[in-house]
C-alpha atoms as a PDB file:
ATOM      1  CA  UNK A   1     -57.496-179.389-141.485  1.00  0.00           C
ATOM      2  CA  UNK A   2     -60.449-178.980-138.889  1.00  0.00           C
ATOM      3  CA  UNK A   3     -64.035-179.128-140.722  1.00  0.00           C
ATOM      4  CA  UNK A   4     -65.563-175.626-141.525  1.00  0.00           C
ATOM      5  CA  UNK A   5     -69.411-176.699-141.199  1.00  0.00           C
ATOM      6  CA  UNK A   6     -67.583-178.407-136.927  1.00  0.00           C
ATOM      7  CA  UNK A   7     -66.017-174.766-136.178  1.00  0.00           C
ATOM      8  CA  UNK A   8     -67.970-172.695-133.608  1.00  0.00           C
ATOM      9  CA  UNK A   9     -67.415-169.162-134.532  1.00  0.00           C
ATOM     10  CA  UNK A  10     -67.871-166.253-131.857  1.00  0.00           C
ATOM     11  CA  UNK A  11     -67.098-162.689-130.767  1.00  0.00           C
ATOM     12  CA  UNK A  12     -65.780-162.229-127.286  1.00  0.00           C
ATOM     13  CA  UNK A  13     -66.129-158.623-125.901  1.00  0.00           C
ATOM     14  CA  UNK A  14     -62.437-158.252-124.903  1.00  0.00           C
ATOM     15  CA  UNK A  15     -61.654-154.800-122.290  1.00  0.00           C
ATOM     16  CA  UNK A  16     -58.588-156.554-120.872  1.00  0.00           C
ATOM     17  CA  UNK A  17     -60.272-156.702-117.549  1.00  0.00           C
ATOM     18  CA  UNK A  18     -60.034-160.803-115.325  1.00  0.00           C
ATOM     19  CA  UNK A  19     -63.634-160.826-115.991  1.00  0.00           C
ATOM     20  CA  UNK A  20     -63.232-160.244-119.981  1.00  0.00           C
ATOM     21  CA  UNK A  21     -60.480-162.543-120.499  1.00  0.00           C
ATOM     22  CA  UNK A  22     -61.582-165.697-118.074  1.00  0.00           C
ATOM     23  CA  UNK A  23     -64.412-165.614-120.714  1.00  0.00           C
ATOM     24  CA  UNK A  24     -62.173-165.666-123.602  1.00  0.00           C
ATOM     25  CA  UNK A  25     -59.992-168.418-121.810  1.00  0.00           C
ATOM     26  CA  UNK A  26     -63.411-170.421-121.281  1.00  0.00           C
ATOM     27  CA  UNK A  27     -64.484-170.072-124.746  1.00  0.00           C
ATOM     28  CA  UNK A  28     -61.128-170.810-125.975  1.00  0.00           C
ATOM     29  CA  UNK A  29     -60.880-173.731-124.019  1.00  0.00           C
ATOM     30  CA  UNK A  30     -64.220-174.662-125.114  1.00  0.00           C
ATOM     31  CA  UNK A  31     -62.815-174.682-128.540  1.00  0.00           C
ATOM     32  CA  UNK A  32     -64.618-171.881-130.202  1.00  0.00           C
ATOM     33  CA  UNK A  33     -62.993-170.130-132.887  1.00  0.00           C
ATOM     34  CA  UNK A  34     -62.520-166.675-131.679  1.00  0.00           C
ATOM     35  CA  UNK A  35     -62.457-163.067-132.851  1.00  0.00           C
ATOM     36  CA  UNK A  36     -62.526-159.833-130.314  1.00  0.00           C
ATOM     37  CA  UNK A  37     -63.974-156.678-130.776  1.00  0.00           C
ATOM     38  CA  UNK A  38     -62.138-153.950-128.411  1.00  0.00           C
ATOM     39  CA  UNK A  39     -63.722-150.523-127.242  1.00  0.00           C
ATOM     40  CA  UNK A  40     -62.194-147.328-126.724  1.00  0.00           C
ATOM     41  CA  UNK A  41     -64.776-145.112-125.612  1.00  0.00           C
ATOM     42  CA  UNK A  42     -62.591-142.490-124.030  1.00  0.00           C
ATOM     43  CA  UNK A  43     -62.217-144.270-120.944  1.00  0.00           C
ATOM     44  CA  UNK A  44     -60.554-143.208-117.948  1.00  0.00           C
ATOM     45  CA  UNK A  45     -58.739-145.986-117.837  1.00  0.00           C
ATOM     46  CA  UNK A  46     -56.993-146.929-121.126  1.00  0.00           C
ATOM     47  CA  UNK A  47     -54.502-149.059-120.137  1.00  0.00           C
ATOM     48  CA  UNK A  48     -57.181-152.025-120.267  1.00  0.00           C
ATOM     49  CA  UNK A  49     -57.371-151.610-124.108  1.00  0.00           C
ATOM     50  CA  UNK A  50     -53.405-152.031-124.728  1.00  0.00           C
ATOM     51  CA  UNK A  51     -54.409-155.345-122.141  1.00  0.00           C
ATOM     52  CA  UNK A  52     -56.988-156.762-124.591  1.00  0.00           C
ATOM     53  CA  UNK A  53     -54.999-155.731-127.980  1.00  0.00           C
ATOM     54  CA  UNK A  54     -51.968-157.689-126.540  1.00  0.00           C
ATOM     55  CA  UNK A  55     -54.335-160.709-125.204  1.00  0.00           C
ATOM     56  CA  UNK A  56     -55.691-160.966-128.230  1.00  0.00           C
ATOM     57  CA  UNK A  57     -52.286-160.907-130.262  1.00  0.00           C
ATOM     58  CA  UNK A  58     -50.632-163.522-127.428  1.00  0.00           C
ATOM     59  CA  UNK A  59     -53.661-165.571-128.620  1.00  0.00           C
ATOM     60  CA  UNK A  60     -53.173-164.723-132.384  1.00  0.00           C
ATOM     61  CA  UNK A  61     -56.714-164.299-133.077  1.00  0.00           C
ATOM     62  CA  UNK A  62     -58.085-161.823-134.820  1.00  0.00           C
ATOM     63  CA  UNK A  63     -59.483-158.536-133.082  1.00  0.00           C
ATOM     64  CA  UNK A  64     -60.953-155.342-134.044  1.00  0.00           C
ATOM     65  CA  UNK A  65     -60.901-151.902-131.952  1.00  0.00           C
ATOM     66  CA  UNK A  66     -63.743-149.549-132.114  1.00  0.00           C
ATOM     67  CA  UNK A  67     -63.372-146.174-131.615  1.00  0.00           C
ATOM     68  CA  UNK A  68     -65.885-143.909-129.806  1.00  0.00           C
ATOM     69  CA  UNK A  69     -66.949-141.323-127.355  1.00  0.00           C
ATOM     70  CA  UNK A  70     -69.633-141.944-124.082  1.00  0.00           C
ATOM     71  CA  UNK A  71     -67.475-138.558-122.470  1.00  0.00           C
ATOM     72  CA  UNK A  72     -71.121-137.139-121.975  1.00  0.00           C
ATOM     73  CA  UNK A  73     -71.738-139.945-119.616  1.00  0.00           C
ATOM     74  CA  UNK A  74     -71.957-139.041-116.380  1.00  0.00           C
ATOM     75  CA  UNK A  75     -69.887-141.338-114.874  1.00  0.00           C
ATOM     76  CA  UNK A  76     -66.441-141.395-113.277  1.00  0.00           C
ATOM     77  CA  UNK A  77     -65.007-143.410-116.005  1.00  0.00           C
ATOM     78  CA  UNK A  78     -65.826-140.881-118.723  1.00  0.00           C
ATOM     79  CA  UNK A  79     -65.224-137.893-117.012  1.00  0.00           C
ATOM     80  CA  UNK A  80     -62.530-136.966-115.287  1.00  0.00           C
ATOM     81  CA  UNK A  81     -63.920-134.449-112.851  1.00  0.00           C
ATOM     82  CA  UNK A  82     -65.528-137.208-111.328  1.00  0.00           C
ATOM     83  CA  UNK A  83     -64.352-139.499-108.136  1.00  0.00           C
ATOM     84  CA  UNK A  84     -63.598-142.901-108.502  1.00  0.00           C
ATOM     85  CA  UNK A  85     -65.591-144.251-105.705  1.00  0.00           C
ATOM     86  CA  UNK A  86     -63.261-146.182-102.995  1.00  0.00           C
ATOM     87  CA  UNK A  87     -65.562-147.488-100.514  1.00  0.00           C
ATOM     88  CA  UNK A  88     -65.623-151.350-101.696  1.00  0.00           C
ATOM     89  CA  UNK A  89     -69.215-151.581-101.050  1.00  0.00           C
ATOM     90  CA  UNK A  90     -71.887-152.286-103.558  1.00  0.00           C
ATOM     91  CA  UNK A  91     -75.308-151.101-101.726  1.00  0.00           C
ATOM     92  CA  UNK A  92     -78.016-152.987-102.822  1.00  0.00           C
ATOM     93  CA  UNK A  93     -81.221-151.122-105.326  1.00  0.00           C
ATOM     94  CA  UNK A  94     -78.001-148.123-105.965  1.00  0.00           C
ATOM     95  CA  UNK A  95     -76.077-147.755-108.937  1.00  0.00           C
ATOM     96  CA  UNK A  96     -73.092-146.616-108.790  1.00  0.00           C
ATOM     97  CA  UNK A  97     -70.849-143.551-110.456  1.00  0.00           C
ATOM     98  CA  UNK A  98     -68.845-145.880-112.237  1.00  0.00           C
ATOM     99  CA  UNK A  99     -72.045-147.146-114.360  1.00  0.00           C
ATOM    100  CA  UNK A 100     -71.567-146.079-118.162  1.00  0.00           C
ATOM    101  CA  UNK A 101     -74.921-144.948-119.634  1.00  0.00           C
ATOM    102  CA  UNK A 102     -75.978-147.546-122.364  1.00  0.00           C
ATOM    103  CA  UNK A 103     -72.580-148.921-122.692  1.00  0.00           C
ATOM    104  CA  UNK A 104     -73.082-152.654-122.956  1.00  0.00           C
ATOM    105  CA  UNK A 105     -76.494-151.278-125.270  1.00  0.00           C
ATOM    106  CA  UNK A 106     -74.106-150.076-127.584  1.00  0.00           C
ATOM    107  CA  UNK A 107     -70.917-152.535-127.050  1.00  0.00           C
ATOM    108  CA  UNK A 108     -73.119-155.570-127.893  1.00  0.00           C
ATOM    109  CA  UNK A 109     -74.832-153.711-130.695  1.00  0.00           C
ATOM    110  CA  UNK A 110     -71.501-153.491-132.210  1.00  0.00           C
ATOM    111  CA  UNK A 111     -70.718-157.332-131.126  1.00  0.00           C
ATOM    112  CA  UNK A 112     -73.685-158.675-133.241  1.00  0.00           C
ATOM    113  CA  UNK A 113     -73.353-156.447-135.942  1.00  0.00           C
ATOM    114  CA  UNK A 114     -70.003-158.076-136.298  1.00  0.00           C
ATOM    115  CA  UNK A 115     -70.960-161.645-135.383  1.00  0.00           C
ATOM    116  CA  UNK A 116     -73.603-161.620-138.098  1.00  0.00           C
ATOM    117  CA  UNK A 117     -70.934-160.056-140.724  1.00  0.00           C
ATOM    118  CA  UNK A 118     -68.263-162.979-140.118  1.00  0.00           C
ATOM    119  CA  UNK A 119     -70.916-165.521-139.413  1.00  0.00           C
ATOM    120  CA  UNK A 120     -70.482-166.639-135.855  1.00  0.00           C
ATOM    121  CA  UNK A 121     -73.468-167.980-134.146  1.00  0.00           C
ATOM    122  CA  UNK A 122     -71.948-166.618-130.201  1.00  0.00           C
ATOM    123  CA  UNK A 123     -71.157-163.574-128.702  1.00  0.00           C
ATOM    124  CA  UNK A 124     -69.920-163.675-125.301  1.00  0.00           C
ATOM    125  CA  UNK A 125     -69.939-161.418-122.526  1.00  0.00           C
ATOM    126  CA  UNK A 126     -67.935-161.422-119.437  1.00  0.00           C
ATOM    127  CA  UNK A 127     -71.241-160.177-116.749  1.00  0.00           C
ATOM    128  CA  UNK A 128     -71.174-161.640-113.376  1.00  0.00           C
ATOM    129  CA  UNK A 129     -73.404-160.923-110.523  1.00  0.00           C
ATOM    130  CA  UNK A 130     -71.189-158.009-108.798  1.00  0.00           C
ATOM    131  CA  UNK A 131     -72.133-156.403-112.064  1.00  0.00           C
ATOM    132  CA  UNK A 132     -75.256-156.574-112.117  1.00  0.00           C
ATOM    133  CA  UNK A 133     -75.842-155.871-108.410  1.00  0.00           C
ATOM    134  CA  UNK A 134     -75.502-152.772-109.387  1.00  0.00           C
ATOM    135  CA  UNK A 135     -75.115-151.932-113.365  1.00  0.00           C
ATOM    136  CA  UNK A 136     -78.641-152.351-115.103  1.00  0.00           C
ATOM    137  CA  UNK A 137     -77.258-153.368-118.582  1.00  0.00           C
ATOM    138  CA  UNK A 138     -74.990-156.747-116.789  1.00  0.00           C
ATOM    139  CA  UNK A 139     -78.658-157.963-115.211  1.00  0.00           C
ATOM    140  CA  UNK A 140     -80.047-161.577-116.479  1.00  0.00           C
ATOM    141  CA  UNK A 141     -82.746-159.561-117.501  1.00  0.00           C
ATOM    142  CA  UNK A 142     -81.198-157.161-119.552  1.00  0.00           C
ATOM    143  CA  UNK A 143     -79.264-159.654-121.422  1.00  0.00           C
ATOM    144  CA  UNK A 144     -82.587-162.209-121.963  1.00  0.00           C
ATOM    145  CA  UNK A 145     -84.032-159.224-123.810  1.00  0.00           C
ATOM    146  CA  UNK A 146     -81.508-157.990-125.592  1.00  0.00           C
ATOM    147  CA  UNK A 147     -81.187-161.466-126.958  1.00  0.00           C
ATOM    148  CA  UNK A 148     -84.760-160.719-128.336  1.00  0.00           C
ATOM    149  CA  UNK A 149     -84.066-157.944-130.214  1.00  0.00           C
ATOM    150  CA  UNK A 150     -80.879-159.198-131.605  1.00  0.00           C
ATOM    151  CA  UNK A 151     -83.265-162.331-132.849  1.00  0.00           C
ATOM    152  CA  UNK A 152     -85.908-159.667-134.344  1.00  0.00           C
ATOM    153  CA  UNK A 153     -83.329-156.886-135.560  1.00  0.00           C
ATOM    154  CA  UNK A 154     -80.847-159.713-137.726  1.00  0.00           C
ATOM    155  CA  UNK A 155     -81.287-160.824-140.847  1.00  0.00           C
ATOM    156  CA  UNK A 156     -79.654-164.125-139.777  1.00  0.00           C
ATOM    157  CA  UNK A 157     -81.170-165.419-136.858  1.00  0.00           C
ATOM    158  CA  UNK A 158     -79.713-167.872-133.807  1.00  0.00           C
ATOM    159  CA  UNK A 159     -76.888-165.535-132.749  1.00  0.00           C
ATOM    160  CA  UNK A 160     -76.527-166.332-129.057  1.00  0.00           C
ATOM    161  CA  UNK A 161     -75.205-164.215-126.485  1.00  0.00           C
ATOM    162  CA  UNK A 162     -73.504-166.233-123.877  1.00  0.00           C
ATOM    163  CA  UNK A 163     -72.393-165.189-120.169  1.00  0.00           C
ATOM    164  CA  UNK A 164     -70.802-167.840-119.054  1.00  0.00           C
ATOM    165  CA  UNK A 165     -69.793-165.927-115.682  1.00  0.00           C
ATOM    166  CA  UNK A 166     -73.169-164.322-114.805  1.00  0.00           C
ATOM    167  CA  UNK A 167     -73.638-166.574-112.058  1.00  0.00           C
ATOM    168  CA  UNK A 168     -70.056-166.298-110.350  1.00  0.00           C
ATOM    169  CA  UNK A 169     -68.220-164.191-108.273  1.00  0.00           C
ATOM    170  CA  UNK A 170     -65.256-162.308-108.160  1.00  0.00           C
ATOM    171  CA  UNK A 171     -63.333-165.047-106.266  1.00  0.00           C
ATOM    172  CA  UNK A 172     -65.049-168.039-108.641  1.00  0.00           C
ATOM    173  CA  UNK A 173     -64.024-166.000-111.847  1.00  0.00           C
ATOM    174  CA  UNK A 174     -60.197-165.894-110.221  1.00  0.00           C
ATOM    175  CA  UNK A 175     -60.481-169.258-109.382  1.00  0.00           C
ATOM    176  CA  UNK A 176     -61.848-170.394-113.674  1.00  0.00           C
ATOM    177  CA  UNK A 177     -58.882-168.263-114.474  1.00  0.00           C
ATOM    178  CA  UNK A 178     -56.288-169.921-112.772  1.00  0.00           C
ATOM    179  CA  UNK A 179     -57.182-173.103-113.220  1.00  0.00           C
ATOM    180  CA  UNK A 180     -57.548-171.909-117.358  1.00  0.00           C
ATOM    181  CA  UNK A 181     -54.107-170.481-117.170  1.00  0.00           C
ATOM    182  CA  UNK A 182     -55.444-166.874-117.770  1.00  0.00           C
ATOM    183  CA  UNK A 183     -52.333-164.364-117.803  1.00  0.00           C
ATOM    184  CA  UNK A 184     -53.801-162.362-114.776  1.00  0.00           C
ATOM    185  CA  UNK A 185     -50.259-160.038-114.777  1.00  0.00           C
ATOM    186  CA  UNK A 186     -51.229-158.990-118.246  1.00  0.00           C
ATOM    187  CA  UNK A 187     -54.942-158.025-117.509  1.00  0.00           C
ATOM    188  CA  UNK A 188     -55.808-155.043-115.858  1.00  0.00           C
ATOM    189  CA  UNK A 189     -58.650-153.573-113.641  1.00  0.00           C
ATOM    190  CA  UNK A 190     -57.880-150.606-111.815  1.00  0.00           C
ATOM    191  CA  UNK A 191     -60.492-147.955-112.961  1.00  0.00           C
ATOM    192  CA  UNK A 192     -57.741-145.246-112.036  1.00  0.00           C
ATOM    193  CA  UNK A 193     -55.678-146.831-115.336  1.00  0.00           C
ATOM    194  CA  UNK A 194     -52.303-145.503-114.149  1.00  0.00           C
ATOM    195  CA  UNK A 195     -49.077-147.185-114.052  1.00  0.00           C
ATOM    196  CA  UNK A 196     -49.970-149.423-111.079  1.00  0.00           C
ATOM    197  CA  UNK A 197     -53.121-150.351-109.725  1.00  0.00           C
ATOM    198  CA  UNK A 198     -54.351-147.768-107.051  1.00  0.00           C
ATOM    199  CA  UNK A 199     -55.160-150.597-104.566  1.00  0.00           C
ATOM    200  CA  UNK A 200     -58.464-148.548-103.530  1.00  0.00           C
ATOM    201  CA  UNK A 201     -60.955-148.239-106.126  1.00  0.00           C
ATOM    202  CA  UNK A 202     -64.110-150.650-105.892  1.00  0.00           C
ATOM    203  CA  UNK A 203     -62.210-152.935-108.951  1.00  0.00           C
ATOM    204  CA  UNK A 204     -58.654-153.480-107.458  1.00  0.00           C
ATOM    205  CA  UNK A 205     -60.205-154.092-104.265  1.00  0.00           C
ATOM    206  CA  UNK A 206     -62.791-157.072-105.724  1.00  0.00           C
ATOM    207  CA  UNK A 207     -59.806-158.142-107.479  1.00  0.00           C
ATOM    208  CA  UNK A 208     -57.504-158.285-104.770  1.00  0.00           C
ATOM    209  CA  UNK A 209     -59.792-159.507-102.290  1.00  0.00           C
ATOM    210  CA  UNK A 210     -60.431-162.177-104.736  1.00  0.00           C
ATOM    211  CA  UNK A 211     -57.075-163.707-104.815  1.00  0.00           C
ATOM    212  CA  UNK A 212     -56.169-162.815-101.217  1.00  0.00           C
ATOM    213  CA  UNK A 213     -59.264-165.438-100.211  1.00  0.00           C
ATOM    214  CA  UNK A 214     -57.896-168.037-102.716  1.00  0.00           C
ATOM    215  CA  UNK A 215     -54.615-167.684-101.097  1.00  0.00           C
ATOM    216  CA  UNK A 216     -53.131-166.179-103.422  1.00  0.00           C
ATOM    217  CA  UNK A 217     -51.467-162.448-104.524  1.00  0.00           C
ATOM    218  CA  UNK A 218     -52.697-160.233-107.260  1.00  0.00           C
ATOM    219  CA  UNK A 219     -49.563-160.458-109.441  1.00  0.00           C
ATOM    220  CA  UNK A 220     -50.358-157.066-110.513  1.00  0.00           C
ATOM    221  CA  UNK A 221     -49.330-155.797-106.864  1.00  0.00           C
ATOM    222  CA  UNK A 222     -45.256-155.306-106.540  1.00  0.00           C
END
């Protein structure tokens, strides 16, 4: 029976994206004792929440799913009236239609709120740099400060927010996850969310570009 006082306890934000669940694989394999929090927020793409619910129960850990509504965003993922850009280009100082007004603000409100509740000292997030090329709330910034306010907003202090892929790219995150043994075929990043990946929004083709340059084939792609 492991020592309660040894056990690191955490929340992982869990979407059922590679980026999401490489960072559950790395804090699993870092031996932290895990519990997910899960978001729908009426996203466009839905089929990434029955990816993280059935991560999380492959894993048997424990995993709650909060239920919202960001449709007033004004962002393709929200609203369907929108385009789902397609051009595979990031362009530097823009952000793009796929950004999700205050959604991490709110996602790791919820995170610590639930951290501090269970008593886990880490939440972790899956940012990277394509992120935060271009969405505000992924930026090294952004998460520095919001570690600030957790600190000053908690009644228990020294919850740490962890982004253990903020420095990586798409290809290094593929690369952590296969060498982790991450179930890529049961993850899922197409923004579209239909029954297979579109192949052509700005997700599917980091992803697939990704494991082409590993030498390797998206085994989402039949």
């Amino acid at each position: 029976m492991r020592d309660k006082k040894k056990v690191k306890k955490g929340v992982i934000l869990l979407s059922g994206g590679a980026d999401s669940v490489t960072t559950f694989y790395w804090a699993k394999n870092k031996g932290y004792d895990l519990t997910a929090i899960i978001f729908d927020y009426n996203q466009r793409h839905k089929k990434e929440i029955k990816c993280a619910k059935n991560i999380a129960e492959l894993s048997k850990i424990k995993y709650f799913l909060v239920k919202g509504d960001l449709s007033w965003t004004k962002s393709s993922l929200t609203d369907k009236s929108i385009k789902v850009p397609s051009n595979g280009k990031i362009i530097k100082g823009e952000i793009p239609i796929t950004y999700v007004s205050g959604r991490n603000i709110v996602f790791l409100s919820y995170a610590f709120s639930l951290a501090e509740s269970i008593g886990a000292k880490y939440v972790f997030i899956g940012a990277h740099i394509q992120d935060y090329s271009g969405y505000p709330d992924c930026r090294p910034e952004f998460l520095d400060k919001f570690q600030e306010m957790a600190d000053l907003g908690l009644k228990n202090k020294g919850i740490k927010l962890v982004a253990p892929l903020i420095s990586k790219s798409k290809k290094d995150i593929v690369k952590m996850g296969i060498d982790l043994g991450v179930p890529f075929e049961a993850t899922w990043s197409c923004y579209e969310g239909k029954r297979n990946p579109c192949r052509i929004c700005d997700s599917c083709r980091f992803r697939i570009q990704a494991f082409n340059e590993l030498g390797f084939k998206d085994p989402l792609l039949k």
